[in-house]
N, C-alpha and C. Protein backbone atom coordinates (compact mmCIF):
# COMPACT_ATOMS: atom_id res chain seq x y z
N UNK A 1 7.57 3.60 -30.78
CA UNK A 1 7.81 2.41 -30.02
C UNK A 1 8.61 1.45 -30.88
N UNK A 2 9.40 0.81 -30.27
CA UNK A 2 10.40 0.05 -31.00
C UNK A 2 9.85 -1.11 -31.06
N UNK A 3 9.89 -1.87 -32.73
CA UNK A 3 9.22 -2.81 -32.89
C UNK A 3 9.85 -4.09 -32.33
N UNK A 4 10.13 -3.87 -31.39
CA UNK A 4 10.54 -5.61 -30.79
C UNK A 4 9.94 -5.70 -29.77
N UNK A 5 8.62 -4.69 -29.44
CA UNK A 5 8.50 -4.53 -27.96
C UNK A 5 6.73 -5.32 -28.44
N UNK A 6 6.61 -6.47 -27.56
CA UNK A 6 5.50 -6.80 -27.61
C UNK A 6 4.43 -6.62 -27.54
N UNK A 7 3.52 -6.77 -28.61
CA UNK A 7 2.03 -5.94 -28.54
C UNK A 7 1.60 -5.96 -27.63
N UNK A 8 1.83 -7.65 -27.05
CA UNK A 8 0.78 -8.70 -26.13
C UNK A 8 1.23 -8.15 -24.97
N UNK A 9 2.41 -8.35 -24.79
CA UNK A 9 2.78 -7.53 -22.99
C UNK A 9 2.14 -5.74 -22.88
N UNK A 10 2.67 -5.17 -24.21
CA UNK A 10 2.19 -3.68 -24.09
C UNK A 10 0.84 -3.31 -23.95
N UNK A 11 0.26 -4.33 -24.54
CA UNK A 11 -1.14 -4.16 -23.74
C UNK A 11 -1.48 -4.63 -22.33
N UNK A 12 -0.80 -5.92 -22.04
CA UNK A 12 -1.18 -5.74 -20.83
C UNK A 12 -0.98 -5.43 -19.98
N UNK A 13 -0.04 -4.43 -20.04
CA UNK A 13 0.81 -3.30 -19.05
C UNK A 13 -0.13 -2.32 -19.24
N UNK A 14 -0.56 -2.41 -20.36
CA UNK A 14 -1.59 -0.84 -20.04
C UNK A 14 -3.27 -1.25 -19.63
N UNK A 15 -3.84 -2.31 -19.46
CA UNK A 15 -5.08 -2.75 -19.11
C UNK A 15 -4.82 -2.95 -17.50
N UNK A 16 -3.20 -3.63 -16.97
CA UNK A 16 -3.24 -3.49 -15.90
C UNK A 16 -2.79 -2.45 -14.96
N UNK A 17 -2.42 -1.74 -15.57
CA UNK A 17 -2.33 0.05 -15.47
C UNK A 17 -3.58 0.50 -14.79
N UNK A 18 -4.27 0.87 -15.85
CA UNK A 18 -5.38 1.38 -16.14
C UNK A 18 -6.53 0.83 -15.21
N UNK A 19 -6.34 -0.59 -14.89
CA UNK A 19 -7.42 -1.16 -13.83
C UNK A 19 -7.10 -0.71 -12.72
N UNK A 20 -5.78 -0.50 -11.81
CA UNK A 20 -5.10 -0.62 -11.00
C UNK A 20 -5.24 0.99 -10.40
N UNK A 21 -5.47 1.87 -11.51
CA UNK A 21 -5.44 3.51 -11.05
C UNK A 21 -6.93 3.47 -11.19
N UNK A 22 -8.16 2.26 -11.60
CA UNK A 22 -9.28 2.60 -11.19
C UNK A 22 -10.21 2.84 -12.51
N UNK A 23 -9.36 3.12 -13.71
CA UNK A 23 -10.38 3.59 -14.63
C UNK A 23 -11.50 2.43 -15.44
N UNK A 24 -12.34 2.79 -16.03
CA UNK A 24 -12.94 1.49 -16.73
C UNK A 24 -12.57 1.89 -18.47
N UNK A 25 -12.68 0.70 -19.00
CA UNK A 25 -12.14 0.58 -20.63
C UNK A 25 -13.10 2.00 -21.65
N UNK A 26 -14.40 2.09 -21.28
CA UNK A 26 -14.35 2.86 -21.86
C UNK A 26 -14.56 4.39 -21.46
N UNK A 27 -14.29 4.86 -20.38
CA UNK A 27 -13.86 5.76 -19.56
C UNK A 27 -12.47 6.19 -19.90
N UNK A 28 -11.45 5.52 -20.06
CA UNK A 28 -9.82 5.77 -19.88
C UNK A 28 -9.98 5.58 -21.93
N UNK A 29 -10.62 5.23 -22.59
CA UNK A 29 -10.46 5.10 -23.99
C UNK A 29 -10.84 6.64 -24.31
N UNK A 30 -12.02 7.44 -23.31
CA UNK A 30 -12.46 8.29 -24.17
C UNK A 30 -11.79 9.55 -23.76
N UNK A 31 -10.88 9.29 -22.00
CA UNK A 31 -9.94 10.20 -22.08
C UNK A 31 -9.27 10.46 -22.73
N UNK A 32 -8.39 8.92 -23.63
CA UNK A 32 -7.22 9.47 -24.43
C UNK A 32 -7.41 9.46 -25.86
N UNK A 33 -8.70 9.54 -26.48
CA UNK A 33 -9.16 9.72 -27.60
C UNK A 33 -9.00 8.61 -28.83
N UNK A 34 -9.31 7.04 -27.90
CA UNK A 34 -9.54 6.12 -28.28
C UNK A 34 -10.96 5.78 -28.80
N UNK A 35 -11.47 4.79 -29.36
CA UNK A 35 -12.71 4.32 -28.86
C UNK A 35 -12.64 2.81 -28.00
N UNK A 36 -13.84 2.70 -27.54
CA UNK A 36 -13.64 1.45 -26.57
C UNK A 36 -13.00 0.10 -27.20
N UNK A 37 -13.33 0.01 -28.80
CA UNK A 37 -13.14 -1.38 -29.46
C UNK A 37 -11.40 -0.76 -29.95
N UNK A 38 -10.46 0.13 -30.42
CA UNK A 38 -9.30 0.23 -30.57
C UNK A 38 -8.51 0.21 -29.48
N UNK A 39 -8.89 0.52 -28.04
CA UNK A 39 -8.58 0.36 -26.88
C UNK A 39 -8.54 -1.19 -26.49
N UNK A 40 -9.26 -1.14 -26.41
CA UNK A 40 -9.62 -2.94 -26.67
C UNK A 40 -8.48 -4.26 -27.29
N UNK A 41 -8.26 -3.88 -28.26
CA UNK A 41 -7.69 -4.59 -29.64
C UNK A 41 -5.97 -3.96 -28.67
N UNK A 42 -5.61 -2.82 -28.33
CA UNK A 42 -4.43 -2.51 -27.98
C UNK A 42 -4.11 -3.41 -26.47
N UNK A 43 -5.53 -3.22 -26.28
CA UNK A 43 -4.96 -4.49 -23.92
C UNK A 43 -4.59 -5.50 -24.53
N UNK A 44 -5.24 -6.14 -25.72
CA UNK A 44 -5.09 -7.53 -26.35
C UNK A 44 -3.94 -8.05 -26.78
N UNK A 45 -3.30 -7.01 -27.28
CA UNK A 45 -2.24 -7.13 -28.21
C UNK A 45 -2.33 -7.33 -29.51
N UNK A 46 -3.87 -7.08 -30.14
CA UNK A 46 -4.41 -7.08 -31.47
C UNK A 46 -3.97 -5.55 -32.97
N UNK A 47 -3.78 -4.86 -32.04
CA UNK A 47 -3.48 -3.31 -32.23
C UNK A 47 -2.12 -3.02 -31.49
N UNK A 48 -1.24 -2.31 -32.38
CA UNK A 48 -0.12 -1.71 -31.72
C UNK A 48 0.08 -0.37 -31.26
N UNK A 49 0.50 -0.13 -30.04
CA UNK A 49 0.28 1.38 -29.45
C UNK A 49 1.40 2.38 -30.44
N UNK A 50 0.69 3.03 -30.57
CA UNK A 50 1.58 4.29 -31.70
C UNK A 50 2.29 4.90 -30.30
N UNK A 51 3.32 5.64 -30.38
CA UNK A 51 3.96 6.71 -30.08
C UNK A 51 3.39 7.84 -28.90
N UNK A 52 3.10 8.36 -29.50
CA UNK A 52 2.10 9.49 -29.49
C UNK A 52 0.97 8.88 -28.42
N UNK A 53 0.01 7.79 -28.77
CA UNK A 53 -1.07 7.25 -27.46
C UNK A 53 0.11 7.10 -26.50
N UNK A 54 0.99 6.10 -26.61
CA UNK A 54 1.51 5.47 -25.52
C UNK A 54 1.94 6.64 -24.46
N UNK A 55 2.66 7.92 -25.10
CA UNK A 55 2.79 9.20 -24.19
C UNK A 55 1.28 9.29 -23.46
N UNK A 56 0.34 9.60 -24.39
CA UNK A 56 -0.63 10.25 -23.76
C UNK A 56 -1.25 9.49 -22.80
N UNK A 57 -1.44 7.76 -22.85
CA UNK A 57 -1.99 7.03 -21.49
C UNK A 57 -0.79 7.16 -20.26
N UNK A 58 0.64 7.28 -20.88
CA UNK A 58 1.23 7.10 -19.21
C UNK A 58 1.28 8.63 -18.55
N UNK A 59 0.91 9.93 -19.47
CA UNK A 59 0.75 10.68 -18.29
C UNK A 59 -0.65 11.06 -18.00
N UNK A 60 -1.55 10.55 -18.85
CA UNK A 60 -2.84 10.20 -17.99
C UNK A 60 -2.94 9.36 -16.80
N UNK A 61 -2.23 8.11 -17.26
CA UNK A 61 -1.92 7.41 -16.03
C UNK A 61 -1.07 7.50 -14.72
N UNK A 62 -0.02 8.73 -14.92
CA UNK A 62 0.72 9.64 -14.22
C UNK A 62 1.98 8.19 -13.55
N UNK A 63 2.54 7.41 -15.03
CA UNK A 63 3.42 6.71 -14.72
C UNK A 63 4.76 6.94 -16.22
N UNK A 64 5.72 6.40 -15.55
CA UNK A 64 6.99 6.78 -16.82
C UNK A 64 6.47 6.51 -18.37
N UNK A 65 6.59 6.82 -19.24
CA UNK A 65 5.99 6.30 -20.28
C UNK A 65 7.30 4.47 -20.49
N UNK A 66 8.40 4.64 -20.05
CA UNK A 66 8.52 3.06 -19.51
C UNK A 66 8.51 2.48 -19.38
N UNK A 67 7.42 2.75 -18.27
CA UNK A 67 6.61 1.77 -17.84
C UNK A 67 5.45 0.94 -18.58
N UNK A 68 5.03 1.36 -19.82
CA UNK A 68 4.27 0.74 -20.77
C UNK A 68 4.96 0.42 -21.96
N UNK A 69 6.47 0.87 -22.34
CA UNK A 69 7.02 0.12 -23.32
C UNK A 69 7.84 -0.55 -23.21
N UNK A 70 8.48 -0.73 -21.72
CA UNK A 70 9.71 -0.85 -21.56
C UNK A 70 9.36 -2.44 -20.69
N UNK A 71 9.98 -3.94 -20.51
CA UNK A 71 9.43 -4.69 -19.39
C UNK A 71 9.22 -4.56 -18.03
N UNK A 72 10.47 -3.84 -18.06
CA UNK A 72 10.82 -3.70 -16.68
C UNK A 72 9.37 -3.04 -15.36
N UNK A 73 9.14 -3.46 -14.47
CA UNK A 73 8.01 -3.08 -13.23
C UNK A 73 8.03 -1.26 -13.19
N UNK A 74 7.34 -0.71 -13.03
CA UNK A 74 7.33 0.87 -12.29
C UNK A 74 7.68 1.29 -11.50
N UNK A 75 8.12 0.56 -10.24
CA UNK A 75 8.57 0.75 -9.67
C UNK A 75 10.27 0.80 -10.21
N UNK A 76 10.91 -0.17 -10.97
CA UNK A 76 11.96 -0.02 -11.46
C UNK A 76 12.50 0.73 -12.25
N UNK A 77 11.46 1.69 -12.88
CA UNK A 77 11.83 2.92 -13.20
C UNK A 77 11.87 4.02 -12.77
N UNK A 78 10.68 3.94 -12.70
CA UNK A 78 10.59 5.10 -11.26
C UNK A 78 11.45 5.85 -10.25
């Protein structure tokens, strides 16, 4: 992930992701081999999403990976 891309938005692209397809924080943490408090720290923007997670929540989440690094809506990538 390219470091200009905001923690604070990248998390909350992926908390409102993640609410939106239904999952709960520590349900969708233990799918993608988070724990609930590093999951946590990443919706926040306290923790920065590596690479590698950010793939693995958007096709858990079955959206562009994009769509969680990129600003732009999902639909606009999509």
């Amino acid at each position: 992930m390219a470091h200009t891309d905001s923690p604070i938005r990248v998390g909350a692209t992926v908390r409102a992701l993640r609410e939106s397809h239904g999952w709960t924080l520590s349900k969708f943490a233990s799918v993608v081999g988070l724990s609930h408090g590093h999951l946590a720290n990443i919706e926040a923007g306290r923790k920065r999403l590596t690479p590698e997670k950010a793939r693995l929540i958007a096709d858990t989440l079955q959206v562009p990976l994009a769509a969680i690094i990129t600003p732009y809506p999902v639909d606009d990538i999509a």
